[in-house]
PDB file of N, CA and C in Angstrom:
ATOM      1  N   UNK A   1     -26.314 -26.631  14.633  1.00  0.00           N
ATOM      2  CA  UNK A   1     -25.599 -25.581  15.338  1.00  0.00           C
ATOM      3  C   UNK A   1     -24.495 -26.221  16.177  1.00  0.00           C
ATOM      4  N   UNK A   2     -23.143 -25.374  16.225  1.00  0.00           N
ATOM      5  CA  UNK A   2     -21.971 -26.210  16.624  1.00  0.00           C
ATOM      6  C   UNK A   2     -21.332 -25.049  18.041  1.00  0.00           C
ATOM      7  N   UNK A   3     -21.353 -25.491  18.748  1.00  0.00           N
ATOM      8  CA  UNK A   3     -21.168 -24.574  20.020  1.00  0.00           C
ATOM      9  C   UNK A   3     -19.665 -25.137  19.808  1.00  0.00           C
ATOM     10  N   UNK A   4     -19.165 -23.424  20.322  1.00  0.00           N
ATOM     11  CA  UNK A   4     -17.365 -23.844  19.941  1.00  0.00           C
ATOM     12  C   UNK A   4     -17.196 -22.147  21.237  1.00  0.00           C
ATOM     13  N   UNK A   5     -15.686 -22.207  21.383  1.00  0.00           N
ATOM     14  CA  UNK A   5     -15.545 -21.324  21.939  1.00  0.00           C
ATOM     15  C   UNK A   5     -14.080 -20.169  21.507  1.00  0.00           C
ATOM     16  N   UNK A   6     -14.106 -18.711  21.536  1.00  0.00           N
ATOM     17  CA  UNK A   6     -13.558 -17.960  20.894  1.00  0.00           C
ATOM     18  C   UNK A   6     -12.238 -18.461  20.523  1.00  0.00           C
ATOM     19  N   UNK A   7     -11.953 -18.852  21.709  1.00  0.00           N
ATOM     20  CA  UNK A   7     -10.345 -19.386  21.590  1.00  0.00           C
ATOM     21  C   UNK A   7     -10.156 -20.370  20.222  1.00  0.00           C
ATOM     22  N   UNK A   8     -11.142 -21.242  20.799  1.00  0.00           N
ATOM     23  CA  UNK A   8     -10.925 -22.536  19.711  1.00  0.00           C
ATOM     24  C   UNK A   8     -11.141 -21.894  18.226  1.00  0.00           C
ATOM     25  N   UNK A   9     -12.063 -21.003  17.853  1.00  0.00           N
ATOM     26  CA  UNK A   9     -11.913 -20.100  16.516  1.00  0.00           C
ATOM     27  C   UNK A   9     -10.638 -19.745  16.190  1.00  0.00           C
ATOM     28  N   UNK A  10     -10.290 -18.545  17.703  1.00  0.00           N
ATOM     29  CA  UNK A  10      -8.972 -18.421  16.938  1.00  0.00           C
ATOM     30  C   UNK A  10      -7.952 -19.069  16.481  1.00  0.00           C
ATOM     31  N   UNK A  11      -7.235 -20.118  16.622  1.00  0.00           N
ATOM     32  CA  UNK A  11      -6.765 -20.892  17.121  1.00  0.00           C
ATOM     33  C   UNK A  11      -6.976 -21.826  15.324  1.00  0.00           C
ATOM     34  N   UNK A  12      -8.395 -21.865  15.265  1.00  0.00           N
ATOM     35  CA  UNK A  12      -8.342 -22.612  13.740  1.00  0.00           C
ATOM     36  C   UNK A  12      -8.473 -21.360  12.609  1.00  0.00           C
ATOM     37  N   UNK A  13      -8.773 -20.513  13.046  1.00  0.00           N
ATOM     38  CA  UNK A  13      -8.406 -19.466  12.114  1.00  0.00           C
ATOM     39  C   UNK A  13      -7.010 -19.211  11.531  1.00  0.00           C
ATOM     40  N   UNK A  14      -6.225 -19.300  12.790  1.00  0.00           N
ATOM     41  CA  UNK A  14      -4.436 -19.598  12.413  1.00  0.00           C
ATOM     42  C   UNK A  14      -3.982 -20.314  11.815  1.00  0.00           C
ATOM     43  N   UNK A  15      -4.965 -21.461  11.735  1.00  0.00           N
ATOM     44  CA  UNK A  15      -4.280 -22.923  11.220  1.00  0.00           C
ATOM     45  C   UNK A  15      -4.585 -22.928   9.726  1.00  0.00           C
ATOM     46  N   UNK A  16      -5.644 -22.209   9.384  1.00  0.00           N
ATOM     47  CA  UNK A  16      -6.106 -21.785   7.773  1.00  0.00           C
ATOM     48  C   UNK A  16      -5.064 -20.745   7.313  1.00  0.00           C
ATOM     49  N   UNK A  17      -4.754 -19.546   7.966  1.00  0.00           N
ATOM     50  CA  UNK A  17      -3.905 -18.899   7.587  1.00  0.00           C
ATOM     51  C   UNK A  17      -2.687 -19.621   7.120  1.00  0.00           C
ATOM     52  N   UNK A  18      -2.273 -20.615   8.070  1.00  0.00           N
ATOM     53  CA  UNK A  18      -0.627 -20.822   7.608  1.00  0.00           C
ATOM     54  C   UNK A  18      -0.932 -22.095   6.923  1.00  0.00           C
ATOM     55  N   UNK A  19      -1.852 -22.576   6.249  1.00  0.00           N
ATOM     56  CA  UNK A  19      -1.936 -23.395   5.046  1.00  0.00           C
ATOM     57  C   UNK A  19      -1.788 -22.526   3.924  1.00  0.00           C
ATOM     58  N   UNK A  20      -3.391 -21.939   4.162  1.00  0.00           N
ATOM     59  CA  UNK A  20      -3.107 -20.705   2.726  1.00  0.00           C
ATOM     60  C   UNK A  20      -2.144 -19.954   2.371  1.00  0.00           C
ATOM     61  N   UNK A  21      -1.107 -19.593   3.640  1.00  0.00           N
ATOM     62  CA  UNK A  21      -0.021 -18.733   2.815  1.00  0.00           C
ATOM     63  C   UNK A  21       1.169 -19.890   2.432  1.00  0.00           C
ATOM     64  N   UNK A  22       1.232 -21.056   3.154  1.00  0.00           N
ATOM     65  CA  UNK A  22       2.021 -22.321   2.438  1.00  0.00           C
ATOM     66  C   UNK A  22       1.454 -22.642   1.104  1.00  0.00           C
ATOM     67  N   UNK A  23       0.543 -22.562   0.549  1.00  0.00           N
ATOM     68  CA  UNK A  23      -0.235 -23.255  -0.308  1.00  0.00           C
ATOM     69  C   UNK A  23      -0.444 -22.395  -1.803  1.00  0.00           C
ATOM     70  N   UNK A  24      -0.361 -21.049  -1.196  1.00  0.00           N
ATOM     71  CA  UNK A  24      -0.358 -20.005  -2.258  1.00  0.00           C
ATOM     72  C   UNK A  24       0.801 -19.741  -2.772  1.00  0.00           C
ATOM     73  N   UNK A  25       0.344 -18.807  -4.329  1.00  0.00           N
ATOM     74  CA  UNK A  25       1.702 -18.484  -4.878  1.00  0.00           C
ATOM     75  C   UNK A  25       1.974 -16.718  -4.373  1.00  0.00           C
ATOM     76  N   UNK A  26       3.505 -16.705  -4.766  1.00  0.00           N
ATOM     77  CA  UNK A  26       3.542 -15.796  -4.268  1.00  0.00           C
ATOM     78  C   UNK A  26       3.027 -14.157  -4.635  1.00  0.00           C
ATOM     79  N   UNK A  27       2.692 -13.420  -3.780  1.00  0.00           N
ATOM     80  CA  UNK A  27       1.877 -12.487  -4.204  1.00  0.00           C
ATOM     81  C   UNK A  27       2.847 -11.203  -4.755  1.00  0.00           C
ATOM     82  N   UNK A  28       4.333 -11.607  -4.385  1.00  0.00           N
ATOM     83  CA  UNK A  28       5.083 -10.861  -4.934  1.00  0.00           C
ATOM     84  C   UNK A  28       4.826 -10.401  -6.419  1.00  0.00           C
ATOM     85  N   UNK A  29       5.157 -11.400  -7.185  1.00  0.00           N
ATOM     86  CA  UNK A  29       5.220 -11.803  -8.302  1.00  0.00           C
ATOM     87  C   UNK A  29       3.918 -10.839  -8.971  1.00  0.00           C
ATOM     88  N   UNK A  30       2.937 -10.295  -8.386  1.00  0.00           N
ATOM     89  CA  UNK A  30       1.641 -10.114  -8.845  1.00  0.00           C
ATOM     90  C   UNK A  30       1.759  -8.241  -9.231  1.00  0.00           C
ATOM     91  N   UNK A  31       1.093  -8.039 -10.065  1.00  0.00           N
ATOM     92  CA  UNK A  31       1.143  -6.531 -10.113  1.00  0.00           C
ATOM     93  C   UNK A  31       0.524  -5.659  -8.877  1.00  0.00           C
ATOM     94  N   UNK A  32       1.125  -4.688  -8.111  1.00  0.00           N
ATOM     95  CA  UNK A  32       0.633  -3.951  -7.286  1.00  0.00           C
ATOM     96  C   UNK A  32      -0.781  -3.127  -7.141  1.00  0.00           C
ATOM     97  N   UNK A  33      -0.803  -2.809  -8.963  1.00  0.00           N
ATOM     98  CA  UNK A  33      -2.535  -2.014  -8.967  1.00  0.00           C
ATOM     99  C   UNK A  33      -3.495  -2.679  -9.569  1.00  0.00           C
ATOM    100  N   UNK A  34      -3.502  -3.866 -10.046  1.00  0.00           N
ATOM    101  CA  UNK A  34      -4.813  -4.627 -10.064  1.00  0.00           C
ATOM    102  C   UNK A  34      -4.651  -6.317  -9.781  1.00  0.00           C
ATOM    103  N   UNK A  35      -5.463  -6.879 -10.115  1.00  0.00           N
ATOM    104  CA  UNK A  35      -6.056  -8.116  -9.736  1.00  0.00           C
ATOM    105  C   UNK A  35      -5.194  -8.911 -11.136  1.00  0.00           C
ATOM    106  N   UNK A  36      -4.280  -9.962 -11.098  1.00  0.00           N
ATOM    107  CA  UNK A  36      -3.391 -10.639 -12.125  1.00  0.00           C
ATOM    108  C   UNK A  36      -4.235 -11.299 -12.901  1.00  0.00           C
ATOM    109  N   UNK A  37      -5.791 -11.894 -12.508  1.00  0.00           N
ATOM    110  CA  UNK A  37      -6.240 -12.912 -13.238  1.00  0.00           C
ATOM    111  C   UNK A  37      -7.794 -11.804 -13.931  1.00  0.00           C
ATOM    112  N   UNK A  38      -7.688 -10.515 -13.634  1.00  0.00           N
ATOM    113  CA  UNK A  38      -8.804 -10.252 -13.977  1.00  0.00           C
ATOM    114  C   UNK A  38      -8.184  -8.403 -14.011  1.00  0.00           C
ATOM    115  N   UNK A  39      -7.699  -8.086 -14.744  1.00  0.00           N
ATOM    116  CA  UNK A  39      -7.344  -6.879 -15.117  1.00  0.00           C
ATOM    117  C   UNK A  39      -8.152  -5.768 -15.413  1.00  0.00           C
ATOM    118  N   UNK A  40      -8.265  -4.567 -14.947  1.00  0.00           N
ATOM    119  CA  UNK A  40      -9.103  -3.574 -15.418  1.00  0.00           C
ATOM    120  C   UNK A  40      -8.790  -3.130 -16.569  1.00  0.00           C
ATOM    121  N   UNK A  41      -7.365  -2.749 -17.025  1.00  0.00           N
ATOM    122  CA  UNK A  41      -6.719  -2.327 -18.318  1.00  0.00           C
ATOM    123  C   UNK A  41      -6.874  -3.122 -18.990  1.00  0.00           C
ATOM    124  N   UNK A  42      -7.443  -2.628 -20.507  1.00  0.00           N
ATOM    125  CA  UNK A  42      -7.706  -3.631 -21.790  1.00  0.00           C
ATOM    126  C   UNK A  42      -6.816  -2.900 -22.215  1.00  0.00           C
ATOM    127  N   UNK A  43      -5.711  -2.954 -22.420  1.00  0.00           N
ATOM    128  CA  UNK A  43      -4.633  -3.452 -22.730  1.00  0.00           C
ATOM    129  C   UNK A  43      -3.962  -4.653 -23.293  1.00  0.00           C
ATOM    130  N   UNK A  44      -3.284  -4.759 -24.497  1.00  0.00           N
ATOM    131  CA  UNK A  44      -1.986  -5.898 -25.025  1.00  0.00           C
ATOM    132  C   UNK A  44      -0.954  -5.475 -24.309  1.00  0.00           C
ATOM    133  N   UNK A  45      -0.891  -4.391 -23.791  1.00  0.00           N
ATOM    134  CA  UNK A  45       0.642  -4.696 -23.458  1.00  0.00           C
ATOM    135  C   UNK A  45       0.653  -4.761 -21.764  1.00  0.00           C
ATOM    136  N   UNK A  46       1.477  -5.845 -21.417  1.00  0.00           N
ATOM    137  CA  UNK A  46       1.923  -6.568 -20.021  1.00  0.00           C
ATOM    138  C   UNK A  46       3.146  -6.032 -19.678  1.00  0.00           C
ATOM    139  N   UNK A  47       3.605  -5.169 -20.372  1.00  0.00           N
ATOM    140  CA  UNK A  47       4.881  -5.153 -20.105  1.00  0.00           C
ATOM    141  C   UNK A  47       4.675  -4.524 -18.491  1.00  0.00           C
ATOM    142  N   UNK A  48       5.872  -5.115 -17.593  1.00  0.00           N
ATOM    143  CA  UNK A  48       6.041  -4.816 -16.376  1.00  0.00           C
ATOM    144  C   UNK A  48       7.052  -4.139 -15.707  1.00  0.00           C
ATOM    145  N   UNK A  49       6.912  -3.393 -14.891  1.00  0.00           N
ATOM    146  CA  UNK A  49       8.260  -2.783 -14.309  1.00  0.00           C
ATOM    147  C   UNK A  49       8.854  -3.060 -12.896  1.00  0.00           C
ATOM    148  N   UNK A  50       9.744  -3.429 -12.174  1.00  0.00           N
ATOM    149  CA  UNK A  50      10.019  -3.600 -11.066  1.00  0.00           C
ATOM    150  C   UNK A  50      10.152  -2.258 -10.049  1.00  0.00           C
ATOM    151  N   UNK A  51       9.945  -2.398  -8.968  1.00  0.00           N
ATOM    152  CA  UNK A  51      10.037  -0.778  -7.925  1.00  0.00           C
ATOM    153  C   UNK A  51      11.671  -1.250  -7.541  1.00  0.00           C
ATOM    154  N   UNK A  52      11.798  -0.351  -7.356  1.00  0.00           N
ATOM    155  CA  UNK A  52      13.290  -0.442  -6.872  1.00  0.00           C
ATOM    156  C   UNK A  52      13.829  -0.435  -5.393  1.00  0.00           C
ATOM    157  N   UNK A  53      12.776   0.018  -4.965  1.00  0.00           N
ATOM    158  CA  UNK A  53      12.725  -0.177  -3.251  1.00  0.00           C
ATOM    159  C   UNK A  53      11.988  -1.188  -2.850  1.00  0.00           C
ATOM    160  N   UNK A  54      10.606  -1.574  -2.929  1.00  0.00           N
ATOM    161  CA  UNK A  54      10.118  -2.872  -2.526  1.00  0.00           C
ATOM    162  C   UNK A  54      10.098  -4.066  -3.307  1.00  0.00           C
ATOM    163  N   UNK A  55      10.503  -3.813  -4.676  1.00  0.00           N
ATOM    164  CA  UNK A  55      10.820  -5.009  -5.388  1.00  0.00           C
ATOM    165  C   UNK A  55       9.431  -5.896  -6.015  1.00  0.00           C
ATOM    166  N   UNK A  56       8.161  -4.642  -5.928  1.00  0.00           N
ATOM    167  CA  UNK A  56       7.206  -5.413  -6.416  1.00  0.00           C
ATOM    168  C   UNK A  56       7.141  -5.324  -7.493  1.00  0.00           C
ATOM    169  N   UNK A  57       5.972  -5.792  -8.555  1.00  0.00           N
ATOM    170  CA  UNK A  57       6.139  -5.872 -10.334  1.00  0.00           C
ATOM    171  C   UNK A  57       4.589  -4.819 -10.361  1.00  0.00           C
ATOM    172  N   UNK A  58       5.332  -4.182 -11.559  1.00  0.00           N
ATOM    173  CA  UNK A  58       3.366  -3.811 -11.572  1.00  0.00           C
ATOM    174  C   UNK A  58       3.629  -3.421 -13.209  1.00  0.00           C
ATOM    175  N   UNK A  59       2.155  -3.785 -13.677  1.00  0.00           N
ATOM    176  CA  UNK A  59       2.103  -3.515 -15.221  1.00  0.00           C
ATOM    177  C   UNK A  59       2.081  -2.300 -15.707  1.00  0.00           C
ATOM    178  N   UNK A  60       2.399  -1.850 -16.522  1.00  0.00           N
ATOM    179  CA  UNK A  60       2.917  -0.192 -17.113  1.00  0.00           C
ATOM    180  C   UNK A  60       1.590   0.230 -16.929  1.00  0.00           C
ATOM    181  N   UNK A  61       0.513  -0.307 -17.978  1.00  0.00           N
ATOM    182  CA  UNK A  61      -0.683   0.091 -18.366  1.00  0.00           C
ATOM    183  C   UNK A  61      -1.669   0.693 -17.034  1.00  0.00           C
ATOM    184  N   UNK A  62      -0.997  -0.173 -15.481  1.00  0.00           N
ATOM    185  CA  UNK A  62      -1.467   0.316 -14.261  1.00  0.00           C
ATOM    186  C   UNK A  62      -1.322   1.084 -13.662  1.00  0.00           C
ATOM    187  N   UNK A  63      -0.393   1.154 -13.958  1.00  0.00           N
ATOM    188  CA  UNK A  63       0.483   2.376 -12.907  1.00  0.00           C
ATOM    189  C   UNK A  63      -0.424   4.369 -13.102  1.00  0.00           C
ATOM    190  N   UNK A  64      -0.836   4.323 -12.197  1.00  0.00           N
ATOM    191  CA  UNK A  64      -1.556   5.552 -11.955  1.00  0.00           C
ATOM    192  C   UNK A  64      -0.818   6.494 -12.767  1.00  0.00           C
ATOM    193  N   UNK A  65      -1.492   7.451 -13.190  1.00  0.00           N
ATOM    194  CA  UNK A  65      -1.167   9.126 -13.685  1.00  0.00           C
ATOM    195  C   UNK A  65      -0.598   9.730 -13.032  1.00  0.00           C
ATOM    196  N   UNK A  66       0.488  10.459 -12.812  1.00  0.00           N
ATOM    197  CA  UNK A  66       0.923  11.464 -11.806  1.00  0.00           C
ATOM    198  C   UNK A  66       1.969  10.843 -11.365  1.00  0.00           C
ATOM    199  N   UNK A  67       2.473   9.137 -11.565  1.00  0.00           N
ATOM    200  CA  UNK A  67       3.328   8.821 -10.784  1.00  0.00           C
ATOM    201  C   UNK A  67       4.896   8.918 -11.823  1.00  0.00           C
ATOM    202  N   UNK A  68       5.857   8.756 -11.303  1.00  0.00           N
ATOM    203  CA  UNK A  68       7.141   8.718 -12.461  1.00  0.00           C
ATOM    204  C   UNK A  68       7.218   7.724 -13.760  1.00  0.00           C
ATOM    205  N   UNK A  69       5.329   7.107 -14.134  1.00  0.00           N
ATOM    206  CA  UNK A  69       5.569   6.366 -15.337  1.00  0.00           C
ATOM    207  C   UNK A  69       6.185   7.401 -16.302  1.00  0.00           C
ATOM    208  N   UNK A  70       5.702   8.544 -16.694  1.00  0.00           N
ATOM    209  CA  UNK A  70       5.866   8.960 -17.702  1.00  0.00           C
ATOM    210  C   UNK A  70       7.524   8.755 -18.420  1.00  0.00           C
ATOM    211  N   UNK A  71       8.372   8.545 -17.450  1.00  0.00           N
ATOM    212  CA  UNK A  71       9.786   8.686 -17.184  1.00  0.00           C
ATOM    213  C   UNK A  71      10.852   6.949 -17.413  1.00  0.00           C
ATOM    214  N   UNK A  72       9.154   6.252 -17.646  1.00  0.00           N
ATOM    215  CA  UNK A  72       9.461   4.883 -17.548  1.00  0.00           C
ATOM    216  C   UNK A  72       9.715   4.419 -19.436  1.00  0.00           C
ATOM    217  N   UNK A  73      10.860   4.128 -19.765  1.00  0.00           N
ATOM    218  CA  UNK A  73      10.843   3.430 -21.616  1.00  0.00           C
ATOM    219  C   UNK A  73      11.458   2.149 -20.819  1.00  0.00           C
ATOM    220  N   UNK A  74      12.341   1.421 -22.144  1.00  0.00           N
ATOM    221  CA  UNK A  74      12.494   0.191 -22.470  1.00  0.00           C
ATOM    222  C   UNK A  74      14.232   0.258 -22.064  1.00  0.00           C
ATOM    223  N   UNK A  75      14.668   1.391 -21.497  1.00  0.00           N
ATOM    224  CA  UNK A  75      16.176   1.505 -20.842  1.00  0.00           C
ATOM    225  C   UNK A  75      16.078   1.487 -19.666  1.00  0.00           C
ATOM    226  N   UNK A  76      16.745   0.967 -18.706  1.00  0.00           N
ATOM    227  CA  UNK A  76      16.715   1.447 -17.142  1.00  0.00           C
ATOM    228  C   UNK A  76      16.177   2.475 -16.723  1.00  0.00           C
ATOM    229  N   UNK A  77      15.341   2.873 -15.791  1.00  0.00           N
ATOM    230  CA  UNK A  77      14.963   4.048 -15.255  1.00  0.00           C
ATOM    231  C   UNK A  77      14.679   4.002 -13.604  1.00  0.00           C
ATOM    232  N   UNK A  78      14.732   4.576 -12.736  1.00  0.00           N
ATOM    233  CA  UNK A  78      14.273   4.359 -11.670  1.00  0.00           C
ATOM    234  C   UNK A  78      13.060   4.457 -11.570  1.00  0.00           C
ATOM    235  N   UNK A  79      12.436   3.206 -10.980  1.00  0.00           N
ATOM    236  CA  UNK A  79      10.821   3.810 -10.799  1.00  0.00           C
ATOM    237  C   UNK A  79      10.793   3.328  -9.280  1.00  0.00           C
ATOM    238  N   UNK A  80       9.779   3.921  -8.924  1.00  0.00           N
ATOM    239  CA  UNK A  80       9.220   3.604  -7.518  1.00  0.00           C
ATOM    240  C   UNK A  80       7.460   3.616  -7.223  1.00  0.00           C
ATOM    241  N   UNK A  81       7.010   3.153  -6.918  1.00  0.00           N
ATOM    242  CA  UNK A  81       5.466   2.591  -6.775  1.00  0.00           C
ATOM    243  C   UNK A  81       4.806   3.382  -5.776  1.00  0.00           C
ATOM    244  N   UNK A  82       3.643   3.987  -5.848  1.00  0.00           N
ATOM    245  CA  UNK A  82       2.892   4.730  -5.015  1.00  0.00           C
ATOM    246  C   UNK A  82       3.138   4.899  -3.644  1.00  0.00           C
ATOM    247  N   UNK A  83       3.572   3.395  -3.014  1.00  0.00           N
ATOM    248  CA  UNK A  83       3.908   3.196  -1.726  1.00  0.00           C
ATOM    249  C   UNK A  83       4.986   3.625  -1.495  1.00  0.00           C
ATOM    250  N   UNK A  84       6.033   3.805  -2.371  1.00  0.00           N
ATOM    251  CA  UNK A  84       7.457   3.635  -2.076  1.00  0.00           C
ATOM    252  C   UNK A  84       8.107   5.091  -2.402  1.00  0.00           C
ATOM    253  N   UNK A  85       7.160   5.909  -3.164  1.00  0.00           N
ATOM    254  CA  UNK A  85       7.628   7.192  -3.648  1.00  0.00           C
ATOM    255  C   UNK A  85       7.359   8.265  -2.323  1.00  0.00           C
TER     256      UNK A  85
END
């Protein structure tokens, strides 16, 4: 048992944070509605779309029902992401 005090937690709690976000890739890059390395959609197709306001990526196959996929082909379209609509 290691007697420590709140401060000193916090304090190394910070210091993990700003490794891990130095150390990680970026989460931009990652699709908005699921997990990149472990996908719910069985799905072949990856194809991805960019939001046009926050600039995140998210895979077609994810993108919720109801949102402006339907509106989404292989020409420009505006899309915008759950958050951003």
């Amino acid at each position: 048992m290691v007697e420590t005090t709140q401060e000193a937690n916090t304090a190394f709690r910070r210091q993990i944070t700003i490794v891990l976000m130095k150390e990680s890739e970026s989460v931009e890059d990652y699709c908005i509605y699921c997990n990149p390395v472990d996908c719910e959609k069985e799905s072949e197709d990856r194809t991805t779309v960019q939001c046009d306001s926050c600039h995140r990526w998210a895979h077609m196959p994810c993108i919720p029902e109801g949102t402006n996929q339907g509106k989404l082909t292989n020409e420009k379209q505006e899309y915008k992401c759950k958050k951003c609509a």
